[in-house]
PDB file of N, CA and C in Angstrom:
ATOM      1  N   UNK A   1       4.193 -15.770  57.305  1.00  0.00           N
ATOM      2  CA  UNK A   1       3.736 -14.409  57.509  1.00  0.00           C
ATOM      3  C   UNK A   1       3.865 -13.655  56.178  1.00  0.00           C
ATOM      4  N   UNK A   2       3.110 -12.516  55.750  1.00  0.00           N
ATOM      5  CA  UNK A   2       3.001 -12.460  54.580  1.00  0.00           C
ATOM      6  C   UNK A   2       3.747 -11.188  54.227  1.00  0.00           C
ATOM      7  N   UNK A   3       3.611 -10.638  53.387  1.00  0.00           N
ATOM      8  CA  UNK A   3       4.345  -8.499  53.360  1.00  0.00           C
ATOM      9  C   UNK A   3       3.319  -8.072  54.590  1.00  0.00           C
ATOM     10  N   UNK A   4       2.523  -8.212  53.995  1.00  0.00           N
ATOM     11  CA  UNK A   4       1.493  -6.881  54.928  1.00  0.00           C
ATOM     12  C   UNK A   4       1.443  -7.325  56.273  1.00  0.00           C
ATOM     13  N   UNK A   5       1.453  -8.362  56.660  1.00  0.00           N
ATOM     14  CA  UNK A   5       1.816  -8.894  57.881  1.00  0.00           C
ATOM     15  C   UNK A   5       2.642  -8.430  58.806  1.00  0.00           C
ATOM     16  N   UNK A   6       3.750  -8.636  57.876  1.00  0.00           N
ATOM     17  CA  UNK A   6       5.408  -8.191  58.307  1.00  0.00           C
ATOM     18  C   UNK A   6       5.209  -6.669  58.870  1.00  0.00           C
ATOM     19  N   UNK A   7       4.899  -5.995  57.903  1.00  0.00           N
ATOM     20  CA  UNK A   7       4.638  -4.654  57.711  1.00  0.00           C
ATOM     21  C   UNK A   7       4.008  -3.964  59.151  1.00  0.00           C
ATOM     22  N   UNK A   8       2.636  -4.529  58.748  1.00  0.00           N
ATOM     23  CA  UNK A   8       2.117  -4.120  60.231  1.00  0.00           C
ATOM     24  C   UNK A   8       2.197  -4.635  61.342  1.00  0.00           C
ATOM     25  N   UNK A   9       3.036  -5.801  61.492  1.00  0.00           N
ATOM     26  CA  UNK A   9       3.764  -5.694  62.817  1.00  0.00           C
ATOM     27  C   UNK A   9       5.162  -5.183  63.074  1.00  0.00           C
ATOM     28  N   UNK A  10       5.382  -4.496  62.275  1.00  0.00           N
ATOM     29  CA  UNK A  10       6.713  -3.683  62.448  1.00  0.00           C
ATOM     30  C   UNK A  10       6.099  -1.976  63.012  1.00  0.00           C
ATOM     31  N   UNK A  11       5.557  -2.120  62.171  1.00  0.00           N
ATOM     32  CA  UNK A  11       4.035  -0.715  62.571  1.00  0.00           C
ATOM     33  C   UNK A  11       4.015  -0.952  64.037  1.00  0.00           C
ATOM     34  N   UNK A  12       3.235  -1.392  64.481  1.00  0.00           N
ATOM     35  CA  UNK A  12       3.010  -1.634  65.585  1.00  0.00           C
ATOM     36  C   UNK A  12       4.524  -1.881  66.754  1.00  0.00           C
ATOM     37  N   UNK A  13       5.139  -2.597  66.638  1.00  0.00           N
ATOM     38  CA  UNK A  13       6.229  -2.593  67.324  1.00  0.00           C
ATOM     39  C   UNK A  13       6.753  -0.946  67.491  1.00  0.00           C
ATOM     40  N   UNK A  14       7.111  -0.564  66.240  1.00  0.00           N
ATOM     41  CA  UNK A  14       7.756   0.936  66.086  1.00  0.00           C
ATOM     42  C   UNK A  14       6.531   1.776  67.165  1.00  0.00           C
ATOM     43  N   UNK A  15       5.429   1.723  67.159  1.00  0.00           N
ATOM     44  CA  UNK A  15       4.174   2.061  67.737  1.00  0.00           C
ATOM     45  C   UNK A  15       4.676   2.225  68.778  1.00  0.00           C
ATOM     46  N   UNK A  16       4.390   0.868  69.757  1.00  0.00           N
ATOM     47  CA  UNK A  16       4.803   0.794  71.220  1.00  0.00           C
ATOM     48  C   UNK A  16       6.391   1.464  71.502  1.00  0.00           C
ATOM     49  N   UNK A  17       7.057   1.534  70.772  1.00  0.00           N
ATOM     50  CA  UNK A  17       8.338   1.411  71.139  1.00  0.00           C
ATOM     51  C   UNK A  17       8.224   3.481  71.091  1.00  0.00           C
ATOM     52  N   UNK A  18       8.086   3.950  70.685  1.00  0.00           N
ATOM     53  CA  UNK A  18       7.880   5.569  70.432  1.00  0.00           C
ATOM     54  C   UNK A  18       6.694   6.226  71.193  1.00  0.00           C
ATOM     55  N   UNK A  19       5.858   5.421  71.960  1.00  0.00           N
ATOM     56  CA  UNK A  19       5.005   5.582  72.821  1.00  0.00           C
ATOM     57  C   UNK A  19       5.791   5.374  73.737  1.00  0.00           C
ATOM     58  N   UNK A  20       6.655   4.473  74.345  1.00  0.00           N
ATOM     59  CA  UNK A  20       7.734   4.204  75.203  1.00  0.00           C
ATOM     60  C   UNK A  20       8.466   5.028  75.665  1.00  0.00           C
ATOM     61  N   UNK A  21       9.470   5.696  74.537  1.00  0.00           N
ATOM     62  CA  UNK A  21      10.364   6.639  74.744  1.00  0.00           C
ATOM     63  C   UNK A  21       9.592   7.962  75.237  1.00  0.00           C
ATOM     64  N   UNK A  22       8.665   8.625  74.492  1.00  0.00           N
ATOM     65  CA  UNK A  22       7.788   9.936  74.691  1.00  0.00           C
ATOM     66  C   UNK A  22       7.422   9.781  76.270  1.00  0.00           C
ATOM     67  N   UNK A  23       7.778   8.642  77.208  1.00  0.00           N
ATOM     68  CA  UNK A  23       6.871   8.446  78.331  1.00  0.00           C
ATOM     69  C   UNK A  23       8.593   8.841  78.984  1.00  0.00           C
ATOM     70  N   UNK A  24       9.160   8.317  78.553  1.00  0.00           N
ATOM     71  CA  UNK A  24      10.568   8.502  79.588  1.00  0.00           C
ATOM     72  C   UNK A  24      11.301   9.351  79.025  1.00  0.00           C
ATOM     73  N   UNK A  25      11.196   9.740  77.657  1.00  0.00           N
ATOM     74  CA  UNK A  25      12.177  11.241  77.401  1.00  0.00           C
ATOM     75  C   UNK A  25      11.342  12.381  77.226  1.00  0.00           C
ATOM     76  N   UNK A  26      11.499  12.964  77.792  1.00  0.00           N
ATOM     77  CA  UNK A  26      10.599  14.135  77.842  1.00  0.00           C
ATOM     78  C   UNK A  26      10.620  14.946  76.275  1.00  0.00           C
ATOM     79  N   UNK A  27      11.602  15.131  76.275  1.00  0.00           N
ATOM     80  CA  UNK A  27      11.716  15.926  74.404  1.00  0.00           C
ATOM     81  C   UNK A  27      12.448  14.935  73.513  1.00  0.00           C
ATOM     82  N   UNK A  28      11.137  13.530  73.419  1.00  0.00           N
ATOM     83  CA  UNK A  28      11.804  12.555  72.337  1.00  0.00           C
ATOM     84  C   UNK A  28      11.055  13.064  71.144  1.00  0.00           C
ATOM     85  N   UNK A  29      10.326  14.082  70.796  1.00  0.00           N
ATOM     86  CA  UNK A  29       9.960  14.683  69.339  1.00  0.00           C
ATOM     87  C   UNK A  29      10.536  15.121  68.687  1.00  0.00           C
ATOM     88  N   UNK A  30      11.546  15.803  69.594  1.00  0.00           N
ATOM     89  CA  UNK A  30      12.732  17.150  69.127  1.00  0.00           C
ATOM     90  C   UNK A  30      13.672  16.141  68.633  1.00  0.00           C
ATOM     91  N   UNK A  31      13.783  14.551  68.999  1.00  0.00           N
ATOM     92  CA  UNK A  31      14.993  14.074  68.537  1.00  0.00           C
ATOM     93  C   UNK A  31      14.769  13.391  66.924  1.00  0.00           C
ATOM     94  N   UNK A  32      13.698  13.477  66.751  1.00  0.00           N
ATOM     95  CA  UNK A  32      13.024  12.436  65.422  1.00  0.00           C
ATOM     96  C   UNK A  32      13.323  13.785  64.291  1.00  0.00           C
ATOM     97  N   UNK A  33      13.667  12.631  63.103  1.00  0.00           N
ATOM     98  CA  UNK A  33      14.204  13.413  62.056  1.00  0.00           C
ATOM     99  C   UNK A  33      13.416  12.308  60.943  1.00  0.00           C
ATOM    100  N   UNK A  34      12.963  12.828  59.964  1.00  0.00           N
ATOM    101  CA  UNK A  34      12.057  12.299  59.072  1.00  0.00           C
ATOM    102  C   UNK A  34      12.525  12.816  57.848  1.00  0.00           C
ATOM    103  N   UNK A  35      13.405  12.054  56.829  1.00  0.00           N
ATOM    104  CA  UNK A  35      13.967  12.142  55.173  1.00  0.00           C
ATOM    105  C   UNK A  35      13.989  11.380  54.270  1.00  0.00           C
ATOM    106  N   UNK A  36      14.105  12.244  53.043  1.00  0.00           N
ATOM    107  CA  UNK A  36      13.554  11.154  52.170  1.00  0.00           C
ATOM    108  C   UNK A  36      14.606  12.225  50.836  1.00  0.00           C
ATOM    109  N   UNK A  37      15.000  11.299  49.939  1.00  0.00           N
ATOM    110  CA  UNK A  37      15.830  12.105  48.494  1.00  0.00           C
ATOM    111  C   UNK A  37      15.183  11.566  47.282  1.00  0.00           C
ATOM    112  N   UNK A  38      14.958  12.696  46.356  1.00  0.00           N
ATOM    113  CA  UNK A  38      14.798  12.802  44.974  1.00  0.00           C
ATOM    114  C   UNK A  38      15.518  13.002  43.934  1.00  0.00           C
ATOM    115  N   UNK A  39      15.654  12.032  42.844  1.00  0.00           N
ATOM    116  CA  UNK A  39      16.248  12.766  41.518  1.00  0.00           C
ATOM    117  C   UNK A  39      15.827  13.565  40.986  1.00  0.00           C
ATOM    118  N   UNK A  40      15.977  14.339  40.335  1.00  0.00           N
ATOM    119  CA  UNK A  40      15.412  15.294  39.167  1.00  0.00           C
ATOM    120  C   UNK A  40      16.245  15.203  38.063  1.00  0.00           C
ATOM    121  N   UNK A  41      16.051  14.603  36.955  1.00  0.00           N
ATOM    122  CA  UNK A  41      16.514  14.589  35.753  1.00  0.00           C
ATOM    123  C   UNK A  41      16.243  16.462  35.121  1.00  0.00           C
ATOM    124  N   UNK A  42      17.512  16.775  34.720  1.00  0.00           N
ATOM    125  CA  UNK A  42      17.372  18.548  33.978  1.00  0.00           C
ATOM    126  C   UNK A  42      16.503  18.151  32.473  1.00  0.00           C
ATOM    127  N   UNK A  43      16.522  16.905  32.070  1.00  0.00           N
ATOM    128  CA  UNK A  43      15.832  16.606  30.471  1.00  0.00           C
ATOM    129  C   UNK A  43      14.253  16.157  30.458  1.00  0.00           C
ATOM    130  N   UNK A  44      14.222  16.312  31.203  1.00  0.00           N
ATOM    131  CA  UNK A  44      12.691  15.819  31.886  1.00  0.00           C
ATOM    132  C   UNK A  44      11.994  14.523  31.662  1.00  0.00           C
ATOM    133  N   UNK A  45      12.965  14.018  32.589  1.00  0.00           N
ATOM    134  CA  UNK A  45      13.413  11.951  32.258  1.00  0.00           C
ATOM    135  C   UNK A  45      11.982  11.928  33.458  1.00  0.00           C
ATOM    136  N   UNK A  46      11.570  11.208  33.587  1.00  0.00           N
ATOM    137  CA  UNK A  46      10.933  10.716  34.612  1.00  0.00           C
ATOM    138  C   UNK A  46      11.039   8.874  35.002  1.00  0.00           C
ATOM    139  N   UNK A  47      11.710   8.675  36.115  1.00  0.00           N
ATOM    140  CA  UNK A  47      11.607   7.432  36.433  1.00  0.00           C
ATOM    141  C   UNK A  47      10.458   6.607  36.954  1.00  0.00           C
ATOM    142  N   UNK A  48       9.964   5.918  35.836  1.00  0.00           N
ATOM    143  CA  UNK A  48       8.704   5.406  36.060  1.00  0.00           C
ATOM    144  C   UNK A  48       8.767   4.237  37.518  1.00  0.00           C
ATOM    145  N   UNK A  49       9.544   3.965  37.861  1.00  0.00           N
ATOM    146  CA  UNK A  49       9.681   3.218  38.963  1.00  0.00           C
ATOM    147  C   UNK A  49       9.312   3.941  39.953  1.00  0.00           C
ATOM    148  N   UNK A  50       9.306   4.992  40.088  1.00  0.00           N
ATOM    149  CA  UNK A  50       8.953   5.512  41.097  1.00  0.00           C
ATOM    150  C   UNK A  50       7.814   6.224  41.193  1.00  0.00           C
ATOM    151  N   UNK A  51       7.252   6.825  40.268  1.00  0.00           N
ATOM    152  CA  UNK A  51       6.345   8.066  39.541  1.00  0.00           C
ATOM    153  C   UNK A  51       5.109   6.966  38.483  1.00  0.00           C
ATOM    154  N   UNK A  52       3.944   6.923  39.130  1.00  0.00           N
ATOM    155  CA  UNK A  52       2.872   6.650  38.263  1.00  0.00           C
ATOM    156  C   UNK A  52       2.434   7.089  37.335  1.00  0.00           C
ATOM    157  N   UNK A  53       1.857   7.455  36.150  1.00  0.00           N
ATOM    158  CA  UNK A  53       0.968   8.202  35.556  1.00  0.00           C
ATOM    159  C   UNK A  53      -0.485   7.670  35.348  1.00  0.00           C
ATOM    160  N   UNK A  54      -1.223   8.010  35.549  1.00  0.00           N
ATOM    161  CA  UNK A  54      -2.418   7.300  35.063  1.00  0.00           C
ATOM    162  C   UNK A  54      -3.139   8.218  34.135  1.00  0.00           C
ATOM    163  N   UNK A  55      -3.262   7.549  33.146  1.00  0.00           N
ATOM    164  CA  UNK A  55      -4.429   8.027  31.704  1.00  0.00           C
ATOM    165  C   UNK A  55      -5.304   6.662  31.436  1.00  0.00           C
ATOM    166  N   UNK A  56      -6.236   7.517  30.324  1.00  0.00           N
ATOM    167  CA  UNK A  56      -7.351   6.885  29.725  1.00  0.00           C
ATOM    168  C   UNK A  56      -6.884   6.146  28.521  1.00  0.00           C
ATOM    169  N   UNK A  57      -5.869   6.525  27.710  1.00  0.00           N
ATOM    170  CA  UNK A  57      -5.493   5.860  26.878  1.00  0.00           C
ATOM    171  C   UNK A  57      -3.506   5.992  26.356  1.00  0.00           C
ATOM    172  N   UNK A  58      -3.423   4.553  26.280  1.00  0.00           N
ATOM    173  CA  UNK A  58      -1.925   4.482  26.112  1.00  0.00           C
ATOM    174  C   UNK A  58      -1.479   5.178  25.046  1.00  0.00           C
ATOM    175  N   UNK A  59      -0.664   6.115  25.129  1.00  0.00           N
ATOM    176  CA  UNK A  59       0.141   6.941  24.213  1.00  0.00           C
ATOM    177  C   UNK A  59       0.883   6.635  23.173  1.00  0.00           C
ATOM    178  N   UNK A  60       1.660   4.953  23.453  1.00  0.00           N
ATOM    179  CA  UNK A  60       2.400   4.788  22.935  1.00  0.00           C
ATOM    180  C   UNK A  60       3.444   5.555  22.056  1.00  0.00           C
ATOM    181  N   UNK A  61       4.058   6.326  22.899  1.00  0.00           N
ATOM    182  CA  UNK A  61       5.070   7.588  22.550  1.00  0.00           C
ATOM    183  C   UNK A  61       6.281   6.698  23.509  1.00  0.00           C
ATOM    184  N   UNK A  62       7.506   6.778  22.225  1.00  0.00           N
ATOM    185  CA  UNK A  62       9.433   6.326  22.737  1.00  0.00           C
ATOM    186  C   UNK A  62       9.804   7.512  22.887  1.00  0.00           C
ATOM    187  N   UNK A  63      10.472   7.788  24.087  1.00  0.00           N
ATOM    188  CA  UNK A  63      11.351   9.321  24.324  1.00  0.00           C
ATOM    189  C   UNK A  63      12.612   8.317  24.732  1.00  0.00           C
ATOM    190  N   UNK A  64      13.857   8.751  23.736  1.00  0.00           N
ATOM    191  CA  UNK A  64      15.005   8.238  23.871  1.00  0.00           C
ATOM    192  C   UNK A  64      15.710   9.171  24.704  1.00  0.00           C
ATOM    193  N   UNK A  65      16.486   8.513  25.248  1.00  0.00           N
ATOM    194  CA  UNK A  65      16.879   9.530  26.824  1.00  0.00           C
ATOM    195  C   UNK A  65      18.337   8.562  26.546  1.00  0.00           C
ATOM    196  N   UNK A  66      19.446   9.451  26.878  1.00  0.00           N
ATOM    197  CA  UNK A  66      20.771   9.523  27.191  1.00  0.00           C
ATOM    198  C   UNK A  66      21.321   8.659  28.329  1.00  0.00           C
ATOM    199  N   UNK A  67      22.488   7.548  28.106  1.00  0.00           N
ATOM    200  CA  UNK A  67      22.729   7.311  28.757  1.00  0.00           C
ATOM    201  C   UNK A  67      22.853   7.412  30.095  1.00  0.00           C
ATOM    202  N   UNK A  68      23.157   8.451  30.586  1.00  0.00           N
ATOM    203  CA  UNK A  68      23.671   9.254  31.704  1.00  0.00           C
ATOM    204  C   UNK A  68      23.015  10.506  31.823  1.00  0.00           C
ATOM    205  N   UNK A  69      21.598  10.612  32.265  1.00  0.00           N
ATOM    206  CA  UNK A  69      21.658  11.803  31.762  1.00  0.00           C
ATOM    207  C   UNK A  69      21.790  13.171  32.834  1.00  0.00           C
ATOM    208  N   UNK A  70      21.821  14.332  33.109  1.00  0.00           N
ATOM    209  CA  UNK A  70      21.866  15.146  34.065  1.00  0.00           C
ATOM    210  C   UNK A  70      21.471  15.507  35.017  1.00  0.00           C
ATOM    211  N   UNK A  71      21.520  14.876  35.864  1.00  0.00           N
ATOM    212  CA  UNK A  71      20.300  15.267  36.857  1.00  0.00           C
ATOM    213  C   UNK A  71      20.940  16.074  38.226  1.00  0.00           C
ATOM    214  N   UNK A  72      19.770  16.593  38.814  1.00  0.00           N
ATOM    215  CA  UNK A  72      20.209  17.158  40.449  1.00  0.00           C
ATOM    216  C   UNK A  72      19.148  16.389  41.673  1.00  0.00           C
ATOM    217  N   UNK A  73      19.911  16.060  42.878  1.00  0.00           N
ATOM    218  CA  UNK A  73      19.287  15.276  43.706  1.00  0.00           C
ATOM    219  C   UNK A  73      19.224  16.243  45.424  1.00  0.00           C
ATOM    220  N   UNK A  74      18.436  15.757  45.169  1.00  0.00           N
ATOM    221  CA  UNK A  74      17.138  17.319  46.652  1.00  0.00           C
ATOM    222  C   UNK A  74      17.218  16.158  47.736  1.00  0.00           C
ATOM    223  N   UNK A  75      18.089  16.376  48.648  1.00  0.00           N
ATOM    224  CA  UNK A  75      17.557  15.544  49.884  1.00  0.00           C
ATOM    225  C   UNK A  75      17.076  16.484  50.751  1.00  0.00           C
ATOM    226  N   UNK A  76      16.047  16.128  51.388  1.00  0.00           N
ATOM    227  CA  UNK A  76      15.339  16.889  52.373  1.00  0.00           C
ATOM    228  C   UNK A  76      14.766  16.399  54.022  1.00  0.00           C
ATOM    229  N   UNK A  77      14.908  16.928  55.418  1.00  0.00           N
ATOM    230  CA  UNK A  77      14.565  16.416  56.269  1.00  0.00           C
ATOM    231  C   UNK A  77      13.565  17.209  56.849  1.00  0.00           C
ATOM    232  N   UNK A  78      12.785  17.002  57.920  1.00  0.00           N
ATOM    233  CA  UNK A  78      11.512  17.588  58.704  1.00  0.00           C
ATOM    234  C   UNK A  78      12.210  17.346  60.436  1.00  0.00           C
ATOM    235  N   UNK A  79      12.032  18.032  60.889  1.00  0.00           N
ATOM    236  CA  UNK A  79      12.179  17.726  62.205  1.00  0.00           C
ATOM    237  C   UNK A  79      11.675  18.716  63.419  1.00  0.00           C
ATOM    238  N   UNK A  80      11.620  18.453  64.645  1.00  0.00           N
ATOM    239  CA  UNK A  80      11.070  19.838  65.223  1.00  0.00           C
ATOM    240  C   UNK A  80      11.628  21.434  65.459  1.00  0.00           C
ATOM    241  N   UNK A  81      13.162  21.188  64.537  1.00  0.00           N
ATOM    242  CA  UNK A  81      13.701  22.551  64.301  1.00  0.00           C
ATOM    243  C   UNK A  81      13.117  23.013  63.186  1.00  0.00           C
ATOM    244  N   UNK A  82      12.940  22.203  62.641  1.00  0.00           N
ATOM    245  CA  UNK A  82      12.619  23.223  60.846  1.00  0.00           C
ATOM    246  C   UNK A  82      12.736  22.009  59.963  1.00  0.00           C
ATOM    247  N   UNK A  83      13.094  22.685  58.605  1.00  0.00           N
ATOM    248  CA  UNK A  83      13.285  21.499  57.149  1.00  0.00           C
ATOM    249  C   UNK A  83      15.106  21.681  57.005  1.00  0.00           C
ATOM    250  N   UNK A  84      15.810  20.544  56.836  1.00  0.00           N
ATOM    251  CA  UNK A  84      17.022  20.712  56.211  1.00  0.00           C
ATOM    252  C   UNK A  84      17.004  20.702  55.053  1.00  0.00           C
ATOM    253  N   UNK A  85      17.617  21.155  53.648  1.00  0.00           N
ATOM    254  CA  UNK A  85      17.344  21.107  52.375  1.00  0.00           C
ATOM    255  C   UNK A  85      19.053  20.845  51.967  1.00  0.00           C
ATOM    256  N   UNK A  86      19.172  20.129  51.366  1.00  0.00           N
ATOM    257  CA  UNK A  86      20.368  20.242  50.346  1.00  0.00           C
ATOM    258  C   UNK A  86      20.557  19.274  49.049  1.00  0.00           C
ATOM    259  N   UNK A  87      21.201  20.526  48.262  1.00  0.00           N
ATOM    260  CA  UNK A  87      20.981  19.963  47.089  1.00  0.00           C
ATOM    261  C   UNK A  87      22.367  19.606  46.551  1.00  0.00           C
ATOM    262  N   UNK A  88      22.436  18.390  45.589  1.00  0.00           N
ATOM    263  CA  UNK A  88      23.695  18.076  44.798  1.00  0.00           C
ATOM    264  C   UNK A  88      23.810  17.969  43.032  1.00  0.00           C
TER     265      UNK A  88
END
C-alpha cells in the first residue's frame, strides 16, 4: 500500500467514523478542537522546511543566522466556542 493509499484510507475511515458519532451525539461538533503551532523567529529566520518560496530565478544569497536564535511560538485552536490563542 503506498503513502497516498495509506492516507486516503485513513481519510475515509476518520470519514465514517465522525459521520458515526454526529448520528449518536447530538453536539459531537462542539466537542472537535482543530490546532496547529508556529515558530516565529524575531531575526527573520525562515524555516525552509516548512515555508516554500517560489521565484523565477535563484538568488543565491547566504544569510548566516545564529545558533539559537530568538524566536516566539503561537499555538492556536478553532473550535465551536471560538479560537484559543497562546503565545510563548
Amino acid at each position: 500500500m503506498t503513502t497516498l493509499d495509506s492516507r486516503l484510507n485513513n481519510a475515509f475511515r476518520f470519514d465514517e467514523w465522525a459521520k458515526n458519532e454526529i448520528a449518536v451525539v447530538p453536539d459531537f461538533q462542539k466537542r472537535i478542537l482543530f490546532s496547529d503551532e508556529a515558530h516565529f523567529w524575531l531575526n527573520g529566520y525562515v524555516n525552509k522546511q516548512n515555508c516554500r518560496i517560489w521565484s523565477e530565478a535563484n538568488p543565491q544569497v547566504y544569510v548566516e543566522t545564529p545558533l539559537h536564535p530568538e524566536k516566539r511560538t503561537v499555538w492556536c485552536a478553532l473550535w465551536a466556542g471560538g479560537i484559543l490563542l497562546q503565545k510563548r
